[in-house]
C-alpha atoms as a PDB file:
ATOM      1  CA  UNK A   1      60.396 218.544  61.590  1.00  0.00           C
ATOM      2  CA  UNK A   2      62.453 218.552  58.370  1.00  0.00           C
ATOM      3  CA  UNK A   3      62.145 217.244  55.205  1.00  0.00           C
ATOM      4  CA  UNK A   4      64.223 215.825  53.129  1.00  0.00           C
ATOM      5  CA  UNK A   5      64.472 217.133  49.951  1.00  0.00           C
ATOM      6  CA  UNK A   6      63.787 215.181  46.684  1.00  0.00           C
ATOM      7  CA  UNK A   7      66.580 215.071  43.991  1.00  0.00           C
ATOM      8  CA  UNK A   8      64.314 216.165  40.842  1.00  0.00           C
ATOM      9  CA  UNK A   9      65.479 214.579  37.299  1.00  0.00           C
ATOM     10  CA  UNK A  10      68.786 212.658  39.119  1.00  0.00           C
ATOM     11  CA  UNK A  11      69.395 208.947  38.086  1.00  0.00           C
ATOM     12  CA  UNK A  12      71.712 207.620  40.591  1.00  0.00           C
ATOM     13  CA  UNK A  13      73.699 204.246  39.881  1.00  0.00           C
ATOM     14  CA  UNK A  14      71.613 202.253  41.706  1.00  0.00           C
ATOM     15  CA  UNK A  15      68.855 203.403  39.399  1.00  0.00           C
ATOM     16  CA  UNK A  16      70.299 203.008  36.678  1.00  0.00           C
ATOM     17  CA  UNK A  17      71.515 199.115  37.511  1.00  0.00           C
ATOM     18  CA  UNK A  18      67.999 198.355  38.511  1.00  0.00           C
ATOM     19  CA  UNK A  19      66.308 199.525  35.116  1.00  0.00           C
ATOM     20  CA  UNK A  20      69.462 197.859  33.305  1.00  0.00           C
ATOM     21  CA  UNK A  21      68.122 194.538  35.504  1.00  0.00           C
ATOM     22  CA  UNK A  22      64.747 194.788  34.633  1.00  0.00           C
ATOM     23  CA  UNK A  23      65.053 194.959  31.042  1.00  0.00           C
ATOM     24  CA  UNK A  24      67.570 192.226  31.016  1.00  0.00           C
ATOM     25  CA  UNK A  25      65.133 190.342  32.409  1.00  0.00           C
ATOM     26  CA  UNK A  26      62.085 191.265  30.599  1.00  0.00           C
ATOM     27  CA  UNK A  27      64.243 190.741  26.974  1.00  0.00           C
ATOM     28  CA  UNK A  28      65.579 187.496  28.317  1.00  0.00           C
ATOM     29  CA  UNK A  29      61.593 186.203  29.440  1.00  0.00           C
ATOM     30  CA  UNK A  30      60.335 187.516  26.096  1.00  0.00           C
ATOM     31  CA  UNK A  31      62.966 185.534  23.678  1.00  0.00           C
ATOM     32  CA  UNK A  32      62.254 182.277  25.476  1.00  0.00           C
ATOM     33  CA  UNK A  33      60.188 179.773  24.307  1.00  0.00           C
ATOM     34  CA  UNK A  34      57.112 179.197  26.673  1.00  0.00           C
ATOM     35  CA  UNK A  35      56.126 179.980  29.868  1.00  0.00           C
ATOM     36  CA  UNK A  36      58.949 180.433  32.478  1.00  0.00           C
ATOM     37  CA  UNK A  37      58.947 181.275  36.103  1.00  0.00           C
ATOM     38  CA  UNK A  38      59.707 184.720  36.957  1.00  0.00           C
ATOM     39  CA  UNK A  39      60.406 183.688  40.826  1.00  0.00           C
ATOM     40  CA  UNK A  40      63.151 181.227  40.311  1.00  0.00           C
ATOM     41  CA  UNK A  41      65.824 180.935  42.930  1.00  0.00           C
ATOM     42  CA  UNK A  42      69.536 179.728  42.005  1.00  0.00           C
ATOM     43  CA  UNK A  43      70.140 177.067  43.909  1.00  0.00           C
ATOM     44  CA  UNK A  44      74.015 176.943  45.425  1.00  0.00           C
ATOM     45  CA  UNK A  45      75.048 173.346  45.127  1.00  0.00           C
ATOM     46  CA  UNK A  46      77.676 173.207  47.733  1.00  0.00           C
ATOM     47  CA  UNK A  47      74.847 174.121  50.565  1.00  0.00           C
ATOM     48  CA  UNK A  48      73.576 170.791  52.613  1.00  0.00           C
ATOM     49  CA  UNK A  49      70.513 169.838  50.916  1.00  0.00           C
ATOM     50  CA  UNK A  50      68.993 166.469  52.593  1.00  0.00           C
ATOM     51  CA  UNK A  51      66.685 165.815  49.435  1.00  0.00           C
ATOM     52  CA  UNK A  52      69.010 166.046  46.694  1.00  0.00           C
ATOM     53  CA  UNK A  53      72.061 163.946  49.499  1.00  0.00           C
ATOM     54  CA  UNK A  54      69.218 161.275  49.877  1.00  0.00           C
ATOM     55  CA  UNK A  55      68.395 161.073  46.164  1.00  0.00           C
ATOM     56  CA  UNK A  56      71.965 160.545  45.445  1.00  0.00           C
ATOM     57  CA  UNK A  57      72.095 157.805  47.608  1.00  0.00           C
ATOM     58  CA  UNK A  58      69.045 156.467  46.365  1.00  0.00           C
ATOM     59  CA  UNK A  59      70.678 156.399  43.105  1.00  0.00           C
ATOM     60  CA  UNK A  60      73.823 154.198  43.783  1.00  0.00           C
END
């Protein structure tokens, strides 16, 4: 069985976008005022979403 080696002391892209990400996030989170959720999902509003269609109606 082989092993694969281990790239010592290499930052590939990837790596790099992910840390870049992170503290992004973490400056972002600590500038805001209050308490905000970490695990937020962007919503797309052209999907079919039968709450918000039936609110709307609901509306007008």
């Amino acid at each position: 069985m082989k092993k694969k080696k281990k790239a010592k002391g290499r930052i590939t892209i990837e790596d790099y976008i992910k840390a870049v990400k992170k503290a992004d996030r973490d400056n972002e989170l600590s500038q805001s005022a209050g308490w905000k959720r970490t695990t937020e999902i962007h919503k797309n509003k052209k999907a079919y979403d039968r709450k918000r269609d039936k609110k709307d109606l609901e509306k007008g």
